[in-house]
Every structure is written in structure tokens, then in C-alpha cells.
C-alpha atoms as a PDB file:
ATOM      1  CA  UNK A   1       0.724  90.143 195.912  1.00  0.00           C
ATOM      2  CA  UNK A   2       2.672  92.489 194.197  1.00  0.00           C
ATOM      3  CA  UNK A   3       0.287  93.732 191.694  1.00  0.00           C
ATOM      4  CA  UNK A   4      -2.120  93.951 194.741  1.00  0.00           C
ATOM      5  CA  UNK A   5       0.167  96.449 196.467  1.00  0.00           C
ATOM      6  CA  UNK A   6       0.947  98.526 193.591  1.00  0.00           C
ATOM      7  CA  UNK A   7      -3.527  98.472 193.111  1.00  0.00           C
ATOM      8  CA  UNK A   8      -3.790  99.497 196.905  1.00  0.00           C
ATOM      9  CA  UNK A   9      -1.205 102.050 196.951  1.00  0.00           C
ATOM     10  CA  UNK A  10      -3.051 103.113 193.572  1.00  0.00           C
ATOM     11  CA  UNK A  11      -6.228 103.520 195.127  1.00  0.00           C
ATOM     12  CA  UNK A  12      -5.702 105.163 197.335  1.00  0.00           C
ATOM     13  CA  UNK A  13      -3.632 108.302 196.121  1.00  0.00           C
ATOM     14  CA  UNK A  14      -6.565 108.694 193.390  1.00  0.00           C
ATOM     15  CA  UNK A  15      -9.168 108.347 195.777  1.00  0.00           C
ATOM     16  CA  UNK A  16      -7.769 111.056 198.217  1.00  0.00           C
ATOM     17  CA  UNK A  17      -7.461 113.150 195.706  1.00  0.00           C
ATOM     18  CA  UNK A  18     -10.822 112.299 193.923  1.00  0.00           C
ATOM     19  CA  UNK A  19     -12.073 113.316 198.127  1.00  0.00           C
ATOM     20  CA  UNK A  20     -10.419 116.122 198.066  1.00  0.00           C
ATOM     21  CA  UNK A  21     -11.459 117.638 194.461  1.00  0.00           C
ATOM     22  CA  UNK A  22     -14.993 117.028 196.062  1.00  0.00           C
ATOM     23  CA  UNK A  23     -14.372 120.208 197.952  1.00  0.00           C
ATOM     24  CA  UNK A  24     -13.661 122.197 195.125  1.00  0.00           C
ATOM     25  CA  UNK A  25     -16.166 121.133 192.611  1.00  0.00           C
ATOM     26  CA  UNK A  26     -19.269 123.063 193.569  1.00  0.00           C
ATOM     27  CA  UNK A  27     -21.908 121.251 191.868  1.00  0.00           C
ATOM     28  CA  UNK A  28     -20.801 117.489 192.098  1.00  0.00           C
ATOM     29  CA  UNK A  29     -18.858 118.115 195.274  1.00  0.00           C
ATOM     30  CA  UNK A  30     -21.178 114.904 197.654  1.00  0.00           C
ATOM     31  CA  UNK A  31     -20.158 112.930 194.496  1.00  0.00           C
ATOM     32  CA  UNK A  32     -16.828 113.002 194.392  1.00  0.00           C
ATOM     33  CA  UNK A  33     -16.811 112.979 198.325  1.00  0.00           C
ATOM     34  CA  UNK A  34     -18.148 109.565 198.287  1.00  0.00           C
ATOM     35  CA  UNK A  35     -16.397 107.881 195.097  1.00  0.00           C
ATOM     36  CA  UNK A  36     -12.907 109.339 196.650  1.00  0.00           C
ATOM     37  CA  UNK A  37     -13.930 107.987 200.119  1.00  0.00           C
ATOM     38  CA  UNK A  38     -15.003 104.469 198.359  1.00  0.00           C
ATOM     39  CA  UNK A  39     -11.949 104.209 196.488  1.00  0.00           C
ATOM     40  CA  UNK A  40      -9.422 105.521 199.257  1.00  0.00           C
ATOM     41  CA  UNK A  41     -11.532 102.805 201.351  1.00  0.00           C
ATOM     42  CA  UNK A  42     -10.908 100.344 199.267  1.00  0.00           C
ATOM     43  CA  UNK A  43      -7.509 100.859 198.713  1.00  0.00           C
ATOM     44  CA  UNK A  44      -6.646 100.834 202.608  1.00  0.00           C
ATOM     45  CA  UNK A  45      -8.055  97.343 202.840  1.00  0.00           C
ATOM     46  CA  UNK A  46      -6.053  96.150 199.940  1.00  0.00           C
ATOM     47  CA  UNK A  47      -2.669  97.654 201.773  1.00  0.00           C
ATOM     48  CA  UNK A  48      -3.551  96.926 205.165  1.00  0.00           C
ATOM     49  CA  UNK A  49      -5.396  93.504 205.027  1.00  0.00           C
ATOM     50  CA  UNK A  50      -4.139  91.904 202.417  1.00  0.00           C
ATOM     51  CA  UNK A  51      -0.824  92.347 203.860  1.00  0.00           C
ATOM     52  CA  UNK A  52      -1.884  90.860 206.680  1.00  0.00           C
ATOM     53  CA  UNK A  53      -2.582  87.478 205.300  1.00  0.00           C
ATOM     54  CA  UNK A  54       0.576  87.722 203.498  1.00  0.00           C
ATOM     55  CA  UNK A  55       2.267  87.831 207.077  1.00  0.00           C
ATOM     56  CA  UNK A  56      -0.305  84.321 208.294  1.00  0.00           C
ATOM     57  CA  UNK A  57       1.024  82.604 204.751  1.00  0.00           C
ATOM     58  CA  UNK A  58       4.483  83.094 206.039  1.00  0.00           C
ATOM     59  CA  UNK A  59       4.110  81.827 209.709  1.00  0.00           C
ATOM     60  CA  UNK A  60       2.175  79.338 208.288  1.00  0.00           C
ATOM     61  CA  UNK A  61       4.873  78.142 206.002  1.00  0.00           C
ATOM     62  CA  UNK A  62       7.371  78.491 208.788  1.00  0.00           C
ATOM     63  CA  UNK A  63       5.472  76.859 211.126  1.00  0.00           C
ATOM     64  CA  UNK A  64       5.093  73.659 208.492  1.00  0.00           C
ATOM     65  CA  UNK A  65       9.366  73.771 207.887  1.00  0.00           C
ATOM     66  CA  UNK A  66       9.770  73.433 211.718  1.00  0.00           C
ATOM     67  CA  UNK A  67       6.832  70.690 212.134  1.00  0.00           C
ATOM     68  CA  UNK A  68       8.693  68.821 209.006  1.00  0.00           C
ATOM     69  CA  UNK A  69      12.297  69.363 210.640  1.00  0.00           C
ATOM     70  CA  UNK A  70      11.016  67.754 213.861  1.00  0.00           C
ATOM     71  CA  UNK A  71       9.325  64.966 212.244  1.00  0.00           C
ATOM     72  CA  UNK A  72      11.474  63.936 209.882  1.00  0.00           C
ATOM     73  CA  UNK A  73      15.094  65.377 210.821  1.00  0.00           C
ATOM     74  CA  UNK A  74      17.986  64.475 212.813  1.00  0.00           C
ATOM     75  CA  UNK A  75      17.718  65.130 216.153  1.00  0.00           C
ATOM     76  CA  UNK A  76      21.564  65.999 218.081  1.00  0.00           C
ATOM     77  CA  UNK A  77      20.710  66.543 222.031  1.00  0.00           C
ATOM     78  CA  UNK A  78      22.305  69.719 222.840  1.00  0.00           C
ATOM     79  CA  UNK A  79      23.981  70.311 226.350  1.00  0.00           C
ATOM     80  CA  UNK A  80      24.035  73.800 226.698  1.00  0.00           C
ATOM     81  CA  UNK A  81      27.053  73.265 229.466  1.00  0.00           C
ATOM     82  CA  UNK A  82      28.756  72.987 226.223  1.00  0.00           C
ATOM     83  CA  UNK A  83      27.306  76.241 224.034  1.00  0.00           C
ATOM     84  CA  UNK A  84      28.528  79.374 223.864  1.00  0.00           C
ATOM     85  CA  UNK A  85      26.660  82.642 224.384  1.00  0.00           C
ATOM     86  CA  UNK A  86      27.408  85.580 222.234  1.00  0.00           C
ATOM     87  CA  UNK A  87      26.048  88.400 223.356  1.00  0.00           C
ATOM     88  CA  UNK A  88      25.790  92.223 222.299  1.00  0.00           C
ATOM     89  CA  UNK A  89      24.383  95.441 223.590  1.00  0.00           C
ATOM     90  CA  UNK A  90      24.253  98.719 222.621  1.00  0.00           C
ATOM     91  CA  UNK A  91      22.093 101.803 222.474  1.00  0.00           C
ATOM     92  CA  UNK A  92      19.457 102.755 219.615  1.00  0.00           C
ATOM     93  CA  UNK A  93      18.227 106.625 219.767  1.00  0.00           C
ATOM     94  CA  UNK A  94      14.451 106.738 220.313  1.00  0.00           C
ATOM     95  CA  UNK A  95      12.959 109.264 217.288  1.00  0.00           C
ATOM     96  CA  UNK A  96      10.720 111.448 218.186  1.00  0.00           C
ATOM     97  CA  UNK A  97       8.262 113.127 216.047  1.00  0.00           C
ATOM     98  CA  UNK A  98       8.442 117.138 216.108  1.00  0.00           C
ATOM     99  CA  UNK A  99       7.156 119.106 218.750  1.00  0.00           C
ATOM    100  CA  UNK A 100       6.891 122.843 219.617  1.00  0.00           C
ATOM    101  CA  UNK A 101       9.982 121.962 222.225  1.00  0.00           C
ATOM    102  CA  UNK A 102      12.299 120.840 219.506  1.00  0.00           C
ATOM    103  CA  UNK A 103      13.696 124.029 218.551  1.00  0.00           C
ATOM    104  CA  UNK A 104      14.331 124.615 222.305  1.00  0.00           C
ATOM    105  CA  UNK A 105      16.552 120.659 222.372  1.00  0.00           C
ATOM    106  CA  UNK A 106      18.381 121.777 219.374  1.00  0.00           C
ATOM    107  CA  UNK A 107      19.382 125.360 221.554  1.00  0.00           C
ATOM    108  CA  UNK A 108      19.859 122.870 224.355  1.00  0.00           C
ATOM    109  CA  UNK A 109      22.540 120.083 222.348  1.00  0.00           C
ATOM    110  CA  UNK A 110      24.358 123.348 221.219  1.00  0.00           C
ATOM    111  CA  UNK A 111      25.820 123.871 224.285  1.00  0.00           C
ATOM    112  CA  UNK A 112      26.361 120.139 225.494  1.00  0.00           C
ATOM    113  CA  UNK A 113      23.022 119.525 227.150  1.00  0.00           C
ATOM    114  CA  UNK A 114      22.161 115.818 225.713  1.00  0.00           C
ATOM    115  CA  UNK A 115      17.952 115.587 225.686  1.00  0.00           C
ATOM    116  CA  UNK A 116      18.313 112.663 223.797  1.00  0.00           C
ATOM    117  CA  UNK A 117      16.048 109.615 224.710  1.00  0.00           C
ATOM    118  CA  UNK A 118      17.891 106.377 224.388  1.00  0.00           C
ATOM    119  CA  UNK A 119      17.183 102.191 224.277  1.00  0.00           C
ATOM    120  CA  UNK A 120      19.227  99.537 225.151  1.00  0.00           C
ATOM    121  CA  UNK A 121      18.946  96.798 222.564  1.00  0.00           C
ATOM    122  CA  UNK A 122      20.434  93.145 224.105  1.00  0.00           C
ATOM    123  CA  UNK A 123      21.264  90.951 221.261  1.00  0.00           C
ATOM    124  CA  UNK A 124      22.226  86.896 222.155  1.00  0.00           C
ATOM    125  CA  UNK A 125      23.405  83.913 219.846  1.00  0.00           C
ATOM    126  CA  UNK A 126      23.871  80.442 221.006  1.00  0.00           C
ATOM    127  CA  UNK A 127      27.056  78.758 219.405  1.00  0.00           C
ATOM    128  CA  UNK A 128      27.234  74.760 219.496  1.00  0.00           C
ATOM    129  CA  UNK A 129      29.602  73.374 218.213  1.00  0.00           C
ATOM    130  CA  UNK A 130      29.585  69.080 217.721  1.00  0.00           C
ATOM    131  CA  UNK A 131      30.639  66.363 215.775  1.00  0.00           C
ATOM    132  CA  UNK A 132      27.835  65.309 212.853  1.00  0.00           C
ATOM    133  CA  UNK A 133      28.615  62.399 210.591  1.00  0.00           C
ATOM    134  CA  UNK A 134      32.232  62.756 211.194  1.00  0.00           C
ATOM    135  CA  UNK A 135      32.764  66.436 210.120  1.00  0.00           C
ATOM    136  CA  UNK A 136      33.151  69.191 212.893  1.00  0.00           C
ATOM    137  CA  UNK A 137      29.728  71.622 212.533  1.00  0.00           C
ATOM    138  CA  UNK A 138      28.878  74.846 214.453  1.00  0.00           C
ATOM    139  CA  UNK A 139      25.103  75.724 214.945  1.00  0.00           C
ATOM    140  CA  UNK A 140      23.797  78.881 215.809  1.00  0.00           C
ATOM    141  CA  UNK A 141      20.431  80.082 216.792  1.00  0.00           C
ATOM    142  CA  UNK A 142      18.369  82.288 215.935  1.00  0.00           C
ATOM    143  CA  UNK A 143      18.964  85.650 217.325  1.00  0.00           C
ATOM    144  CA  UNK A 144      17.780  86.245 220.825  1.00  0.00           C
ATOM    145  CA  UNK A 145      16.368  89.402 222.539  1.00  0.00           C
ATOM    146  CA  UNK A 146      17.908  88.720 225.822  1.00  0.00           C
ATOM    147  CA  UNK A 147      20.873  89.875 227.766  1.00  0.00           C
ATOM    148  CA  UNK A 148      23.166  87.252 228.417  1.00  0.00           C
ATOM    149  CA  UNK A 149      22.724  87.083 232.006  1.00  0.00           C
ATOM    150  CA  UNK A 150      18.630  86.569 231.780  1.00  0.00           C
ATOM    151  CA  UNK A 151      19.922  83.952 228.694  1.00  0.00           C
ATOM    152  CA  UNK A 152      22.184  82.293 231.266  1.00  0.00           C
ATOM    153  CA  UNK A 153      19.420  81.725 233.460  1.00  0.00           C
ATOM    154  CA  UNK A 154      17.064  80.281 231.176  1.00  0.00           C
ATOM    155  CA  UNK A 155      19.144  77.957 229.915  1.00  0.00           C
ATOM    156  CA  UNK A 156      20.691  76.457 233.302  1.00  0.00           C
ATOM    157  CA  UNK A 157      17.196  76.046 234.284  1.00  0.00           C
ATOM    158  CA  UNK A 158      16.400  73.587 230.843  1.00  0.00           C
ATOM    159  CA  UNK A 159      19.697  72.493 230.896  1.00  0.00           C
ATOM    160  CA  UNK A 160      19.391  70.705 227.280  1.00  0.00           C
ATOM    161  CA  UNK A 161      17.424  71.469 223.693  1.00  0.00           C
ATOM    162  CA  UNK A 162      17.945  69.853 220.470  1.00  0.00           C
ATOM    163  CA  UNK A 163      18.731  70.834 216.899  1.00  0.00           C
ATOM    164  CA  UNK A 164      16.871  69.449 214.392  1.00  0.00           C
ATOM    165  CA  UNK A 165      18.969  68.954 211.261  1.00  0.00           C
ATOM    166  CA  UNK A 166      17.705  68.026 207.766  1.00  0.00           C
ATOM    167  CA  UNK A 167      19.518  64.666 206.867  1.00  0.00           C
ATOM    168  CA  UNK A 168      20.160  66.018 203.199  1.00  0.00           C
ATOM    169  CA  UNK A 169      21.129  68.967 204.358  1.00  0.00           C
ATOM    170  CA  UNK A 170      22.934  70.294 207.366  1.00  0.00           C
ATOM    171  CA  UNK A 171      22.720  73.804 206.882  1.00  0.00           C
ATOM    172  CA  UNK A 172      18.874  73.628 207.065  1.00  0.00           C
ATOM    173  CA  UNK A 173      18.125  73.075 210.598  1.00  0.00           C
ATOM    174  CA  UNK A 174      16.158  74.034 213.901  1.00  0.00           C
ATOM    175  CA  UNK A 175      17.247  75.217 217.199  1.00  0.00           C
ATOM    176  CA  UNK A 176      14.690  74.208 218.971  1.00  0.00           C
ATOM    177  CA  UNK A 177      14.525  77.203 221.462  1.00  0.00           C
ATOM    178  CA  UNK A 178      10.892  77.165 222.189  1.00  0.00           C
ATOM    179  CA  UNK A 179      10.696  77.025 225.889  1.00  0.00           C
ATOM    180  CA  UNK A 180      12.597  80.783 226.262  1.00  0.00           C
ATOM    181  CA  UNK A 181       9.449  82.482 224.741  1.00  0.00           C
ATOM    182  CA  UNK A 182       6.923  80.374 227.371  1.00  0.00           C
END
């Protein structure tokens, strides 16, 4: 996939500028128009859906780990009266591209005026921690895109999950956290 990027990306930078010699060649200008355009074209399909299926093989092979965890693994019932919920928020400045009113925010921030356009980003992690073949283990989950209150919620309303752990070994596992996303 590599070698496909690098023949994308390739592409098309000689193809746009194979289009845009077209416009200064006078004789063979329609020419190099169309080879450019070909080659840019094909270039953009090698970056953009190629890619693509690169990002399908990777859900695909995620999707097949979980499907094997469940199958196969250890299943611990998890009672989430007994997790912990970590939670973290804080703000992210939205960028903006430039605009004619820029110059005017930047006169505006000199003297204290804050035209800044911000996001809250809430962050959540479910820590369990249990007894597994005699040995004290903490599990986490994946990170969640909730605040902890709307997490709280959720999980009062399920009540229980479970981890899937691979018997070999117990750092590969999966918190089985598919009902928040329903």
C-alpha cells in the first residue's frame, strides 16, 4: 500500500503540472490538457480509493479479533455497580481558515476581546477491576466520547457487560461496550 501511495501522490503532482504546462505550450496545449488531467485523475483514485479499502481491511480485521474474542475467549460478567468512570473534559480551539475578517480578530485579541470559537471535548474510561485466575487485573475500555453523566446513564440502564479475555493472554481482550453506540 505503500508503494501505491507514494504512485498516487506521484501522479498526481506530474499530472497537475503536465495540466498546467498545457496552458503554456501553444501548439500541443489540448494534449497536455488531457494527459495531465488523465494522470492527475488517476492519481486521485489511487490516494483517495485505495485508501479507502485500506480503512474496510482494517474494520474487517477488527471486526474478525472481536468475533474470535467472543467465540473463543473468557467471558468475566461485569457489574458496572462495581466500575469506575474516569472522565475528562476540556476545550479544543475550532481553526478557522482565513477570511477578510481575520486581520480585524487579530486587532480585536490585542486588546482582550476573545473571538475565539471553542469545543468541548468529553473523554470517559471505564475501570474494572476483578479477580482472574487468582491474580488481581484492571480492565479498561476503550475510550468513550461521552460525559460522565450521559455515561452514568447508559450504564445504570444495562446494568452489566462482559469482557472478553483471550485465555493465553489477558492483556488481549474486549469490552464489550456495544449497546452505548445503539
Amino acid at each position: 500500500m505503500k508503494f501505491t501511495k507514494l504512485l498516487g501522490t506521484g501522479l498526481l503532482v506530474i499530472g497537475g503540472i503536465t495540466f498546467f504546462l498545457g496552458f503554456k505550450v501553444a501548439n500541443y496545449n489540448l494534449y497536455f490538457l488531457v494527459v495531465g488531467g488523465i494522470m492527475a485523475g488517476i492519481g486521485f483514485y489511487l490516494l483517495k480509493f485505495l485508501n479507502k479499502r485500506e480503512e474496510n481491511t482494517a474494520f474487517a480485521e477488527f471486526d474478525q479479533w472481536r468475533k474470535e474474542l467472543k467465540a473463543s475467549g473468557t467471558a468475566v460478567e461485569v457489574n458496572f455497580d462495581q466500575c469506575e468512570i474516569k472522565s475528562n473534559a476540556y476545550r479544543e480551539e475550532i481553526e478557522k481558515g482565513y477570511s477578510y475578517t481575520s486581520k480585524y480578530m487579530a486587532l480585536d485579541a490585542l486588546v482582550s476581546h476573545d473571538n475565539t470559537e471553542y469545543n468541548t471535548v468529553n473523554q470517559s474510561v471505564i475501570v474494572f477491576n476483578t479477580d482472574y485466575k487468582g491474580e488481581s487485573v484492571t480492565f479498561y475500555s476503550p475510550l468513550l466520547n461521552k460525559e460522565q453523566t450521559t455515561l452514568e446513564f447508559l450504564l445504570a440502564d444495562k446494568k452489566s457487560t462482559k469482557i472478553y479475555i483471550d485465555s493465553s493472554d489477558r492483556d488481549n481482550y474486549y469490552f464489550d461496550l456495544e449497546f452505548i453506540w445503539e
